[in-house]
N, C-alpha and C. Protein backbone atom coordinates (compact mmCIF):
# COMPACT_ATOMS: atom_id res chain seq x y z
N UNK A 1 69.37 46.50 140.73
CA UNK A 1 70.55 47.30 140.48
C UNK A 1 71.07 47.85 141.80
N UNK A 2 71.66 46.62 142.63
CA UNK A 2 71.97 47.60 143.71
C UNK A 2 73.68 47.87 143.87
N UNK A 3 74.41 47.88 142.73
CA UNK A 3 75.60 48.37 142.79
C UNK A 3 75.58 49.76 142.83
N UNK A 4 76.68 50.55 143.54
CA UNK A 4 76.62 51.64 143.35
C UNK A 4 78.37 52.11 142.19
N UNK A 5 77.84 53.36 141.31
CA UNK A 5 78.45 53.52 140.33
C UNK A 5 79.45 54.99 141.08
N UNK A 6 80.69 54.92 140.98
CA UNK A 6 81.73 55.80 141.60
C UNK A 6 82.19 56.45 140.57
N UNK A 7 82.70 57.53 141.10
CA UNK A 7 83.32 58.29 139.94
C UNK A 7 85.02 58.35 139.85
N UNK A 8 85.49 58.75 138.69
CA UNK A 8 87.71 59.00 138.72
C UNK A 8 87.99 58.93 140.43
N UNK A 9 87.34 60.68 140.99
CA UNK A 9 87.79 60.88 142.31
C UNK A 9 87.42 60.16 143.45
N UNK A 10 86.24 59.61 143.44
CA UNK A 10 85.86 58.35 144.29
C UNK A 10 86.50 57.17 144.44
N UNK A 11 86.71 56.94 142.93
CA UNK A 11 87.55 55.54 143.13
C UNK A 11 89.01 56.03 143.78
N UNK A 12 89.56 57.17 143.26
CA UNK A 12 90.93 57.17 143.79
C UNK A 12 90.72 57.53 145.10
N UNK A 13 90.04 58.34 145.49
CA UNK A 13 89.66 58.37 147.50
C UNK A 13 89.79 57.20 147.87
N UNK A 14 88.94 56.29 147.29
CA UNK A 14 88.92 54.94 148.44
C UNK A 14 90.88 54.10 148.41
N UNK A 15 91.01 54.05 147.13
CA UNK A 15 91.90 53.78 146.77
C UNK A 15 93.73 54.59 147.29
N UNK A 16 93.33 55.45 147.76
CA UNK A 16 94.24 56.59 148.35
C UNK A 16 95.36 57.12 147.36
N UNK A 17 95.10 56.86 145.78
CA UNK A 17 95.75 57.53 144.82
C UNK A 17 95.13 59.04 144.48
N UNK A 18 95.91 59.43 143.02
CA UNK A 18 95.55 60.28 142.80
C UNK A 18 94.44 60.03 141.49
N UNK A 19 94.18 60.89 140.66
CA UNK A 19 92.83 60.89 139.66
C UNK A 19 93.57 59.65 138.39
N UNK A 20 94.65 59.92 138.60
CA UNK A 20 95.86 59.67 137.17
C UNK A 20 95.85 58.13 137.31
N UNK A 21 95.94 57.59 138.35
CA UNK A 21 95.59 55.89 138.85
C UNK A 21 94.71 55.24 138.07
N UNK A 22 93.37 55.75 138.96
CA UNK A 22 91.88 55.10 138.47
C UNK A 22 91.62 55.18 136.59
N UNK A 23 92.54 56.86 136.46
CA UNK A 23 91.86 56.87 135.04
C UNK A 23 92.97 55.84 133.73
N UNK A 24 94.17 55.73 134.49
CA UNK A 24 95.03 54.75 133.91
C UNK A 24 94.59 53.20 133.66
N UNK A 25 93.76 52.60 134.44
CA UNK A 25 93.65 51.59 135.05
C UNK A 25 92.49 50.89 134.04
N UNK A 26 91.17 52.29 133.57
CA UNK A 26 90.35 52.48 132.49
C UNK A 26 91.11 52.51 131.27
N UNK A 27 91.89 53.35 130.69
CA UNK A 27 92.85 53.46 129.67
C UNK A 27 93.05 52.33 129.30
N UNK A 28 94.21 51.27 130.31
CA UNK A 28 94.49 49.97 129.77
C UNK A 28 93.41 49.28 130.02
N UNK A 29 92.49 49.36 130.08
CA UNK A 29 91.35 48.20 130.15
C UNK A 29 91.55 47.39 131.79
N UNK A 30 92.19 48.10 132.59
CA UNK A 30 92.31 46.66 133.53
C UNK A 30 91.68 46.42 134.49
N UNK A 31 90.38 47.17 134.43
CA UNK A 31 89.22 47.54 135.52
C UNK A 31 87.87 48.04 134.71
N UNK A 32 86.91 46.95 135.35
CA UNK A 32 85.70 47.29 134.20
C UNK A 32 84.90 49.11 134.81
N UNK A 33 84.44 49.25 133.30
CA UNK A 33 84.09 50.76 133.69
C UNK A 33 82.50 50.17 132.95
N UNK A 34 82.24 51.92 132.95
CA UNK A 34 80.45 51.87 132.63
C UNK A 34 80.74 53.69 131.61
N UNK A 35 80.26 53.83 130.37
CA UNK A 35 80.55 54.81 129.86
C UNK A 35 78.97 55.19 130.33
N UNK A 36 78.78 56.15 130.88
CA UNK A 36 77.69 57.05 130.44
C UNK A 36 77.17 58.61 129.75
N UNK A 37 76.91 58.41 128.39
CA UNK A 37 77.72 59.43 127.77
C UNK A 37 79.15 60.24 127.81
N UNK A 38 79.55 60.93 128.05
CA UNK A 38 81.26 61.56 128.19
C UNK A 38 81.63 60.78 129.44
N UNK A 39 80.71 60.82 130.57
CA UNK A 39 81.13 60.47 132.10
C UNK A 39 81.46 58.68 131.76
N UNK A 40 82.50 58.75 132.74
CA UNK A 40 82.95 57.28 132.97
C UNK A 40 82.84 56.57 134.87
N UNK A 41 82.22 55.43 135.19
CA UNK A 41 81.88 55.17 136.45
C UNK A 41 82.56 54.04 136.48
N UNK A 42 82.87 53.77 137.39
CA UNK A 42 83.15 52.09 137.89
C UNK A 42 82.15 51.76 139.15
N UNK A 43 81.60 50.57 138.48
CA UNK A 43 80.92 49.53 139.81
C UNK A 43 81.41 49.45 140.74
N UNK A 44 80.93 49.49 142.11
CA UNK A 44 81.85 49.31 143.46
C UNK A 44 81.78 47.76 143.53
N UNK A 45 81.28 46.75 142.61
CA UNK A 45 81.91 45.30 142.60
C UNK A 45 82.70 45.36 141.45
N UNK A 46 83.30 46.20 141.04
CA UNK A 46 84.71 45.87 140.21
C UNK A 46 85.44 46.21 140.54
N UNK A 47 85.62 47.27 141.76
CA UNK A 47 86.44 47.81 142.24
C UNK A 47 86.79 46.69 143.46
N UNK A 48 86.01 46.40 144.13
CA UNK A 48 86.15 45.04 144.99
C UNK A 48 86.79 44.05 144.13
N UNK A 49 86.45 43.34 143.41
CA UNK A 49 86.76 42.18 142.24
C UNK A 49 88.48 42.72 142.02
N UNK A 50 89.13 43.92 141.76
CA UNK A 50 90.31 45.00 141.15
C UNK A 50 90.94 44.22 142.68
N UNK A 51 90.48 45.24 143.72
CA UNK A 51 91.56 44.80 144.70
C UNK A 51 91.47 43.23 145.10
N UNK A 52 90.36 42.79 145.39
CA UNK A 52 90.83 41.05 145.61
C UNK A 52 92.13 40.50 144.81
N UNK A 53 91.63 40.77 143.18
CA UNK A 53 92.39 40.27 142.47
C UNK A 53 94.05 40.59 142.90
N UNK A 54 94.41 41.58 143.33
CA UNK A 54 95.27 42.61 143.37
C UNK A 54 95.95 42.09 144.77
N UNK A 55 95.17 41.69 145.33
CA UNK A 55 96.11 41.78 146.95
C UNK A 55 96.69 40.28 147.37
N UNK A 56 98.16 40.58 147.60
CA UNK A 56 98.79 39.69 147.80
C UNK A 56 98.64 39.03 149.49
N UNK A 57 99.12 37.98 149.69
CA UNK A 57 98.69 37.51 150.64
C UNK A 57 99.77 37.33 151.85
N UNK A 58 100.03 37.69 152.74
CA UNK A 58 101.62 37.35 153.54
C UNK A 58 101.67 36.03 153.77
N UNK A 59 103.28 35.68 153.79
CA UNK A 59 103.35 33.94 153.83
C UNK A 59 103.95 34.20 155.48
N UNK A 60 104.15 32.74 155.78
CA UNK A 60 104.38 32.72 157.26
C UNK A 60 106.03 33.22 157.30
N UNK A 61 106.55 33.30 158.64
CA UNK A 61 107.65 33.64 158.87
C UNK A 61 108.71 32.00 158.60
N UNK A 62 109.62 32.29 157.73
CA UNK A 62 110.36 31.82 156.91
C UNK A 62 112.05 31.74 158.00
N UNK A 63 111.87 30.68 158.78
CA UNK A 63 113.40 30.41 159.77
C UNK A 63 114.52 30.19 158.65
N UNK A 64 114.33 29.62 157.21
CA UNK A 64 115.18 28.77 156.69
C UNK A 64 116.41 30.19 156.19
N UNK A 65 115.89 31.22 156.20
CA UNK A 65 116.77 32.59 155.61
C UNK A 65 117.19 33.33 156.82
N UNK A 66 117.02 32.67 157.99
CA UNK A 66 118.01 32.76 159.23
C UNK A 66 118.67 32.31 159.54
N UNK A 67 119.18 30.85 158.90
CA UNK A 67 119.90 29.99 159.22
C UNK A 67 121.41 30.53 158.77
N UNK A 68 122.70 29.80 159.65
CA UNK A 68 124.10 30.28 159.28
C UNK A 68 124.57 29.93 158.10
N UNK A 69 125.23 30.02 157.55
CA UNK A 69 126.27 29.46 156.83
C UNK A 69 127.46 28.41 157.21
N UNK A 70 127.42 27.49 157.30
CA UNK A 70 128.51 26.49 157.75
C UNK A 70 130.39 26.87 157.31
């Protein structure tokens, strides 16, 4: 068990939101959680797994939307 389990304000620290984010994110289901009794945790590999999924990638620099108009 060597994941470590974060809490609302942890996840939103790393995340640089506020509490209302992380606990939204649980709400809709779109980030796995861990109930332990009332308290709710997220895995720091779902939170990894959240942003991979999440992060877009930059494409290269695009000449063709510099070009003139004839």
């Amino acid at each position: 068990m060597a994941d470590r389990y974060l809490t609302v304000a942890q996840v939103a620290e790393l995340l640089g939101t506020t509490e209302r984010f992380p606990r939204r994110l649980i709400a809709e289901r779109r980030i796995v959680f861990v109930k332990v009794g009332r308290h709710v945790r997220i895995p720091e590999s779902a939170l990894k797994a959240f942003i991979d999924a999440n992060t877009v990638q930059a494409i290269g620099h695009r000449r063709s939307f510099l070009r003139r108009a004839a």
